[in-house]
Protein backbone atom coordinates (compact mmCIF):
# COMPACT_ATOMS: atom_id res chain seq x y z
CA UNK A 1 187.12 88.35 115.76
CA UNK A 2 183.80 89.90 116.59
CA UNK A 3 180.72 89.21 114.52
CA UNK A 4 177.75 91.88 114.72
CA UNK A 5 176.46 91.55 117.79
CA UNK A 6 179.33 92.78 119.62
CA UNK A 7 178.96 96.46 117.94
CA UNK A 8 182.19 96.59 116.15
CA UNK A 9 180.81 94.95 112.93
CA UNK A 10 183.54 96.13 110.37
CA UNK A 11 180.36 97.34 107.87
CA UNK A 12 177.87 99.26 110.21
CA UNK A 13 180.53 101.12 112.02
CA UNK A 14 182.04 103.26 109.19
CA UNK A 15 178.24 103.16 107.76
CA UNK A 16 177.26 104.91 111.62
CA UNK A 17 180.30 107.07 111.36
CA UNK A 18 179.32 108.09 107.78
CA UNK A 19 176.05 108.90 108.43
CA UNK A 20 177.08 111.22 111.48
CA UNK A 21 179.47 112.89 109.21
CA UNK A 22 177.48 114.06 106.74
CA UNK A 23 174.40 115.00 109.11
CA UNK A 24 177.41 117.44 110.16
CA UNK A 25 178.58 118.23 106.95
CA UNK A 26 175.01 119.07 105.93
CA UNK A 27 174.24 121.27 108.98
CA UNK A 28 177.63 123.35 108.33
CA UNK A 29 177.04 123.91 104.59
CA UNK A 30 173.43 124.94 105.23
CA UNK A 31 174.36 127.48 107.93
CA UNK A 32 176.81 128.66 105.42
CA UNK A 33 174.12 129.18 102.61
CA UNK A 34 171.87 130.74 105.14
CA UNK A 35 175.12 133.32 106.18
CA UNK A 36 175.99 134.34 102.49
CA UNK A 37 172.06 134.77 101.76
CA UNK A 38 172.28 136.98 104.34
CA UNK A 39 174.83 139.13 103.00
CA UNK A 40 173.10 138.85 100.16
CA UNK A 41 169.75 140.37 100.89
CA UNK A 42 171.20 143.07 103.13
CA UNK A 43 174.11 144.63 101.59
């Protein structure tokens, strides 16, 4: 088993993963907002 030092610690690699994840997921919805605001302002 592999304690922290190895990289693979069992609590900071999901909390690495989740972090990436919603940098993503923020980056997708904003484009989004900025798309239908868009179509908004110029029918």
């Amino acid at each position: 088993m592999g304690g922290p030092k190895d990289g693979r610690d069992p609590w900071l690699a999901p909390a690495r993963w989740l972090g990436e994840a919603e940098k993503e997921w923020g980056q997708r919805c904003h484009r989004r907002l900025a798309q239908r605001a868009d179509k908004a302002s110029y029918p």
